[in-house]
C-alpha atoms as a PDB file:
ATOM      1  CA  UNK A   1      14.317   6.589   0.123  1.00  0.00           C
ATOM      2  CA  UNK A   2      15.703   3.565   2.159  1.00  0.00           C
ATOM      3  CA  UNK A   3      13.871  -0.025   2.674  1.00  0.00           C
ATOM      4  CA  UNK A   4      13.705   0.369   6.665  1.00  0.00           C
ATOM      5  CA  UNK A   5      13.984  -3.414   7.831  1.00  0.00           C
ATOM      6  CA  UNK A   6      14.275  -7.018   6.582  1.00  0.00           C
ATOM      7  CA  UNK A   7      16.323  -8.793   4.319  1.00  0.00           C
ATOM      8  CA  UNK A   8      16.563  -5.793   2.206  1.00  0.00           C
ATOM      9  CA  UNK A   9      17.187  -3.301   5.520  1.00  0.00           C
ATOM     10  CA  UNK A  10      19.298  -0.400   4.481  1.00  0.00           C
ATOM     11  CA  UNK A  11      18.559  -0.317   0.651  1.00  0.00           C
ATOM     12  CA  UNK A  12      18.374   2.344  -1.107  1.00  0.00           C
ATOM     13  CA  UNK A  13      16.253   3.581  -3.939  1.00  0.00           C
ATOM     14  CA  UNK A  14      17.292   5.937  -6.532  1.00  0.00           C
ATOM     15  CA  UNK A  15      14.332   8.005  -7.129  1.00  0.00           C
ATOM     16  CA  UNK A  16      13.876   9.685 -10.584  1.00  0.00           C
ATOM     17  CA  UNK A  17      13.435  13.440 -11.001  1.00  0.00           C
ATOM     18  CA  UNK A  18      10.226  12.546 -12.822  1.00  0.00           C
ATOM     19  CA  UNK A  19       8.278  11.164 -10.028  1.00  0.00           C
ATOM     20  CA  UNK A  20       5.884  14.040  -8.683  1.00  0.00           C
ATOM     21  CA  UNK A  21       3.850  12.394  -6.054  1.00  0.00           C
ATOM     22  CA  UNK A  22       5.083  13.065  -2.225  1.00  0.00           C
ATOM     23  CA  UNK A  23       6.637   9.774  -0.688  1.00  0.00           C
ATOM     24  CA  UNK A  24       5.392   7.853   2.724  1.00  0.00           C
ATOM     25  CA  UNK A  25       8.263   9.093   4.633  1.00  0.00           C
ATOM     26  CA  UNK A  26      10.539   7.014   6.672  1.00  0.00           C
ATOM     27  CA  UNK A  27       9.284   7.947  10.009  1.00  0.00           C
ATOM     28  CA  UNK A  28       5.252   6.879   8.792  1.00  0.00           C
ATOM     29  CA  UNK A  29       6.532   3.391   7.089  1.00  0.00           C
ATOM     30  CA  UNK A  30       8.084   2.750  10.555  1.00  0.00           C
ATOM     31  CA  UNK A  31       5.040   3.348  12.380  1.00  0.00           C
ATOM     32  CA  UNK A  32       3.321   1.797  10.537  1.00  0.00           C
ATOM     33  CA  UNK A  33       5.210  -1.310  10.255  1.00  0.00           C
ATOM     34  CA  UNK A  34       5.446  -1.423  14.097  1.00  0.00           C
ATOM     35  CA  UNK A  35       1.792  -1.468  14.499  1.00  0.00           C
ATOM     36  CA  UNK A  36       1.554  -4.099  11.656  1.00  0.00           C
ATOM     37  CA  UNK A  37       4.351  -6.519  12.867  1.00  0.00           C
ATOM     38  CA  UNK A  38       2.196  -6.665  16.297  1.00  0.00           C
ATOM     39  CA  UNK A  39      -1.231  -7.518  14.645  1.00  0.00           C
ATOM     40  CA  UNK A  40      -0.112  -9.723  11.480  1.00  0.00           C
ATOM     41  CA  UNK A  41       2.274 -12.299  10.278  1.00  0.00           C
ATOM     42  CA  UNK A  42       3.337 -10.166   7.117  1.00  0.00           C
ATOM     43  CA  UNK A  43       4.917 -13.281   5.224  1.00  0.00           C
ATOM     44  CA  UNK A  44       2.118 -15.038   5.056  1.00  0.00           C
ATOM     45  CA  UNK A  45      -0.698 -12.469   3.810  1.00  0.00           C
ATOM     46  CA  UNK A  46      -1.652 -11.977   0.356  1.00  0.00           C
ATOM     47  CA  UNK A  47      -0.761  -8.367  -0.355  1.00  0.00           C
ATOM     48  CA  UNK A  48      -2.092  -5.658  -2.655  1.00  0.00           C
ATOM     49  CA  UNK A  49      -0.618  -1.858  -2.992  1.00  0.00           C
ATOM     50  CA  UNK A  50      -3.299   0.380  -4.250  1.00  0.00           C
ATOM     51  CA  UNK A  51      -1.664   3.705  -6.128  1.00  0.00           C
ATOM     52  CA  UNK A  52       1.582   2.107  -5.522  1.00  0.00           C
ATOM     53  CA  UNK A  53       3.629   5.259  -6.624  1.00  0.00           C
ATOM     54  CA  UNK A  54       7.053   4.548  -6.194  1.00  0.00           C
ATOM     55  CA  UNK A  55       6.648   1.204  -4.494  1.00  0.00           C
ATOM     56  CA  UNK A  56       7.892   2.049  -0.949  1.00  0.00           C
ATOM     57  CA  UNK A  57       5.499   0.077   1.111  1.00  0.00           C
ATOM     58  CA  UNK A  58       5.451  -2.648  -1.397  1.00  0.00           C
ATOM     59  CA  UNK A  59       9.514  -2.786  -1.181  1.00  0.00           C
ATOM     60  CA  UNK A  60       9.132  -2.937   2.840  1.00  0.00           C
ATOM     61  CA  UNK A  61       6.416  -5.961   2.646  1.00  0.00           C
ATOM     62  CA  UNK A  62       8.700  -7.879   0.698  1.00  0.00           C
ATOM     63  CA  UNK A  63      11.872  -6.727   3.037  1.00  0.00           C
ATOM     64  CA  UNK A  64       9.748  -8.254   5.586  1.00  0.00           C
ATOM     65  CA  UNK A  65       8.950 -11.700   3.523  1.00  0.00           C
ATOM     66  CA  UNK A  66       5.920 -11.109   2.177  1.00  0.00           C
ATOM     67  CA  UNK A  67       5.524 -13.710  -0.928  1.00  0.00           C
ATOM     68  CA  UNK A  68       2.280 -12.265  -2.651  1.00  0.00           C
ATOM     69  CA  UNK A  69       2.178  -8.416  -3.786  1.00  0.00           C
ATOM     70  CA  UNK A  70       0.868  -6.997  -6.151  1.00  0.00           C
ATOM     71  CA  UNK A  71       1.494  -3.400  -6.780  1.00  0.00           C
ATOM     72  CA  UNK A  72      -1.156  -0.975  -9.210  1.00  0.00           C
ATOM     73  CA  UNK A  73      -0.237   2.567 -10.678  1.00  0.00           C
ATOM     74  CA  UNK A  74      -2.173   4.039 -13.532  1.00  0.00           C
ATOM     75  CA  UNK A  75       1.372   6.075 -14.425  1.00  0.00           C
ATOM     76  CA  UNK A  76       3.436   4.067 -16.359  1.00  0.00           C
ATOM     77  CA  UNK A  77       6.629   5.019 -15.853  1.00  0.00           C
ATOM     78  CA  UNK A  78       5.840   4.102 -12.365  1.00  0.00           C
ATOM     79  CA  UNK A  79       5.136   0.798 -12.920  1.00  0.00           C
ATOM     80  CA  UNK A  80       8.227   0.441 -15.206  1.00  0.00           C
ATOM     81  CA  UNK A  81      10.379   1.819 -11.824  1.00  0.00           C
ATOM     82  CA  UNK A  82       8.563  -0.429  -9.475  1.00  0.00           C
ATOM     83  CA  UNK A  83       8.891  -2.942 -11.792  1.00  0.00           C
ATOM     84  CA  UNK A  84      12.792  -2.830 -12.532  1.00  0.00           C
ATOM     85  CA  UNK A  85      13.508  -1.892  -8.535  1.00  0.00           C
ATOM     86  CA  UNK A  86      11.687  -5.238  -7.961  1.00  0.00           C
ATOM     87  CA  UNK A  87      13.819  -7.487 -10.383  1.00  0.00           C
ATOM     88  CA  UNK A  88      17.026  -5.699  -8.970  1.00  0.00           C
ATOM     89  CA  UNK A  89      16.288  -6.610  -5.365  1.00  0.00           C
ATOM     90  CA  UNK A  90      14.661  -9.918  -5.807  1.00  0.00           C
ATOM     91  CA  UNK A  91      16.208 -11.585  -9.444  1.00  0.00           C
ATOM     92  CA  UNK A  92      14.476 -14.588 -10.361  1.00  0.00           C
ATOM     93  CA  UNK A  93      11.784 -14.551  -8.101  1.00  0.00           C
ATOM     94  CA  UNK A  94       8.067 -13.990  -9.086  1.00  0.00           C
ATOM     95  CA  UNK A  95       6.132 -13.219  -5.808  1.00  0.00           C
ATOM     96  CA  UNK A  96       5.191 -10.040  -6.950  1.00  0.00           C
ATOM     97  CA  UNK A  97       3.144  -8.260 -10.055  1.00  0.00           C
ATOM     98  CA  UNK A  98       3.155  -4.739 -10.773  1.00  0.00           C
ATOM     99  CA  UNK A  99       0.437  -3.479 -13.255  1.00  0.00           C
ATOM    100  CA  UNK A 100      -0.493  -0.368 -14.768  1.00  0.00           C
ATOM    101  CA  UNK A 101      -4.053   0.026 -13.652  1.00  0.00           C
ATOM    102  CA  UNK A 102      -6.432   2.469 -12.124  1.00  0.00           C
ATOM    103  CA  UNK A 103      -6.855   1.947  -8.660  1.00  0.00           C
ATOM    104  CA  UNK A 104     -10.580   3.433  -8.722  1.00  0.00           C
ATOM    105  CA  UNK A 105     -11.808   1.195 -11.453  1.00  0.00           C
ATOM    106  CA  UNK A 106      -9.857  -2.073 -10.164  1.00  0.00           C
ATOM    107  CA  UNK A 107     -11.258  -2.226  -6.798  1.00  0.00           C
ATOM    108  CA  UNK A 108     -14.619  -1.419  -8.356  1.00  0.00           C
ATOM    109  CA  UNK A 109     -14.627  -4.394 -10.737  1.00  0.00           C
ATOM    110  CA  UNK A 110     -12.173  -6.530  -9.491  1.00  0.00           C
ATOM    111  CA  UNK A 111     -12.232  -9.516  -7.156  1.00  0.00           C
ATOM    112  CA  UNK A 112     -10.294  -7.976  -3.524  1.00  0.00           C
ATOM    113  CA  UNK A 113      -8.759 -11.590  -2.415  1.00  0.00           C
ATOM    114  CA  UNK A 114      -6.284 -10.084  -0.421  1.00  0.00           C
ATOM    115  CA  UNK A 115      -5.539  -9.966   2.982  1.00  0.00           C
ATOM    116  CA  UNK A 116      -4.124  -6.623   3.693  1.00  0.00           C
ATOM    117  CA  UNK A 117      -5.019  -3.731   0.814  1.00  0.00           C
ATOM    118  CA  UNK A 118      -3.054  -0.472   1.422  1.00  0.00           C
ATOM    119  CA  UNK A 119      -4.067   2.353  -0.100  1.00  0.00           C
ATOM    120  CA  UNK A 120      -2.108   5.533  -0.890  1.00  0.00           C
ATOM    121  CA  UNK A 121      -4.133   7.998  -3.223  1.00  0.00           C
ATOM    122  CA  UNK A 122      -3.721  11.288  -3.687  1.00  0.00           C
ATOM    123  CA  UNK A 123      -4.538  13.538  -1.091  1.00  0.00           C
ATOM    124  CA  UNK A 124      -6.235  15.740  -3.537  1.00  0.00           C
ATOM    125  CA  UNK A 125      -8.676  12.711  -5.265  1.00  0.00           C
ATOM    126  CA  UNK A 126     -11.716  13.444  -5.099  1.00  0.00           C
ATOM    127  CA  UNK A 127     -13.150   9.870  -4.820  1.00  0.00           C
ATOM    128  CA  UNK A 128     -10.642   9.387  -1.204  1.00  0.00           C
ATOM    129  CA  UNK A 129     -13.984   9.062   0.939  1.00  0.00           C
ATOM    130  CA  UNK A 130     -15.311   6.407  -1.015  1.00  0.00           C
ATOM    131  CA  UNK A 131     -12.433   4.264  -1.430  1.00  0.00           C
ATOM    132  CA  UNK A 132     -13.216   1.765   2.238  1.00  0.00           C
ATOM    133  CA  UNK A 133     -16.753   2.388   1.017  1.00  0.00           C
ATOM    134  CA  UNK A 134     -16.013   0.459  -2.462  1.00  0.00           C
ATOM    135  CA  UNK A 135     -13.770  -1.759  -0.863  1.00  0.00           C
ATOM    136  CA  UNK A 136     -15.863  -3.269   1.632  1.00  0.00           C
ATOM    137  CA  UNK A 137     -18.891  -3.568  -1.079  1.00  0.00           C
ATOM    138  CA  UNK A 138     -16.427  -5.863  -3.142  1.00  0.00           C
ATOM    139  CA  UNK A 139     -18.180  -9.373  -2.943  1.00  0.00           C
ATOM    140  CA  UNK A 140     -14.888 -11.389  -3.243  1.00  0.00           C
ATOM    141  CA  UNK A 141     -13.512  -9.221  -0.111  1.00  0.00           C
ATOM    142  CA  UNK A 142     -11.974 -11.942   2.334  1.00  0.00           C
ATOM    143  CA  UNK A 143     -13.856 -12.090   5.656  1.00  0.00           C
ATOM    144  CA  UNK A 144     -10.898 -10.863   7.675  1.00  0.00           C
ATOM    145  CA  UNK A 145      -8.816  -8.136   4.883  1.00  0.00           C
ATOM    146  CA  UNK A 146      -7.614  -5.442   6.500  1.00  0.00           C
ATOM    147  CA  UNK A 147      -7.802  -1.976   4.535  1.00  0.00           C
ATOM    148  CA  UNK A 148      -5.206   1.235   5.559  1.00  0.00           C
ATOM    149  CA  UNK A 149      -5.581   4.417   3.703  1.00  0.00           C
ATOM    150  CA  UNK A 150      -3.072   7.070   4.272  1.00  0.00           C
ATOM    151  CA  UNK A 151      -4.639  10.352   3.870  1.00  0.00           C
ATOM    152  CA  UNK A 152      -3.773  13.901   4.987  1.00  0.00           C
ATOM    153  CA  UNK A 153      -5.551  15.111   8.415  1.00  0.00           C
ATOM    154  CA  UNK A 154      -8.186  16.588   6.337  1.00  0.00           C
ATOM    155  CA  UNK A 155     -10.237  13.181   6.271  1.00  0.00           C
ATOM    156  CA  UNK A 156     -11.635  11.970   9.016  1.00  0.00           C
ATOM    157  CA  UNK A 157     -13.141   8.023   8.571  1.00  0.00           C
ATOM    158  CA  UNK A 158     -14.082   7.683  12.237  1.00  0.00           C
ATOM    159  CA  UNK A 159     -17.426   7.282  11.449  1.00  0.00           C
ATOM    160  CA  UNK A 160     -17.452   4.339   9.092  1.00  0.00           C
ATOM    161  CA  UNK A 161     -18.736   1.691  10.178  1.00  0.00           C
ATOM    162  CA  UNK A 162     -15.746  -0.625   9.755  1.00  0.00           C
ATOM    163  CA  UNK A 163     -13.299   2.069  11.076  1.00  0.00           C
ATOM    164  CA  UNK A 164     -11.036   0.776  13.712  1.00  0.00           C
ATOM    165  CA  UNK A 165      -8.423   3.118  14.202  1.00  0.00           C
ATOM    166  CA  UNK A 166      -6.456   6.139  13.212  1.00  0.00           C
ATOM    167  CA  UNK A 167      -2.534   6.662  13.416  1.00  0.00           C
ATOM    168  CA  UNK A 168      -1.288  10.296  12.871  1.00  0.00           C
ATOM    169  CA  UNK A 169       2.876  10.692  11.737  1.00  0.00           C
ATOM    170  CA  UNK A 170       3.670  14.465  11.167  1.00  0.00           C
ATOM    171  CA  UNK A 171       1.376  15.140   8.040  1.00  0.00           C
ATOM    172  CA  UNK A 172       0.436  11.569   7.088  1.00  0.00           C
ATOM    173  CA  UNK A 173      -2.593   9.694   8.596  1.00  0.00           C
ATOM    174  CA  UNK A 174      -2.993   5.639   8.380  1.00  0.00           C
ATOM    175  CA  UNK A 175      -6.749   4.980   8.859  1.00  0.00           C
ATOM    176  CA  UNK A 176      -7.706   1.074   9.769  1.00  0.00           C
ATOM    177  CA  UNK A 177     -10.524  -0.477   8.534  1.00  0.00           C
ATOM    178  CA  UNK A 178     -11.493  -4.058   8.999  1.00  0.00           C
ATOM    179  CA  UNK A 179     -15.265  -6.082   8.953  1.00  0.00           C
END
């Protein structure tokens, strides 16, 4: 896996035979970032990286100079990767927090003060419908957060009522939701 642009463009990351979960590939981060880089000013957002997995889009936010991520797995040795890749790239700097957590029970009883709040759940979890729905319940939500959930083809979110668009990248979908 390489970190696709910023101060960090070109970098790559090791990953361990243990990790099971499928990757955003290269060709979806870039799409994605395009569309992001033309609709928000990523260094100054507050940042949060729902079923962070191996930390790819949280490496490419702080590429980009994003000073506020936080990063959630519930599988530990995740977070300890994530973790270590993070002091590696960016030693003595503490812009970013990586936590073992669940993603389903943070967002449910958490405060969601972020700006942007990508989420990247399993294709197979069962609860993937509900996650904008839980989101945009949170009381603490900022006015203006934007959520994107990246989801197989088999969801479809057009109908919710803060839907706003859908991007499609060989098998991965990025669906936009904002209030």
């Amino acid at each position: 896996m390489k970190i696709i642009s910023g101060n960090r463009r070109g970098r790559n990351i090791n990953i361990p035979k243990y990790f099971k979960d499928r990757p955003t590939t290269n060709f979806a981060k870039e799409g994605l970032f395009n569309i992001l880089q033309n609709s928000h000013y990523i260094e100054n957002v507050k940042f949060i990286d729902l079923f962070t997995g191996m930390g790819s889009i949280s490496y490419e936010f702080a590429s980009r100079g994003c000073v506020d991520i936080t990063a959630l797995d519930k599988n530990k040795k995740y977070v300890w990767f994530v973790q270590n890749e993070f002091e590696k790239m960016y030693p003595k700097e503490d812009f970013y927090n990586v936590f073992q957590e669940n993603s389903l029970k943070f967002i449910k009883e958490r405060p969601l003060d972020y700006d942007i709040i990508f989420a990247d759940p399993p294709f197979n979890l069962p609860e993937l419908e509900t996650i904008p729905d839980i989101i945009f319940a949170n009381p603490n939500l900022k006015p203006e957060a934007l959520l994107i959930l990246e989801h197989s083809s088999q969801n479809d979110f057009s109908k919710h009522p803060f839907f706003k668009k859908n991007k499609e990248y060989g098998s991965v979908n990025f669906s936009f939701f904002q209030k």
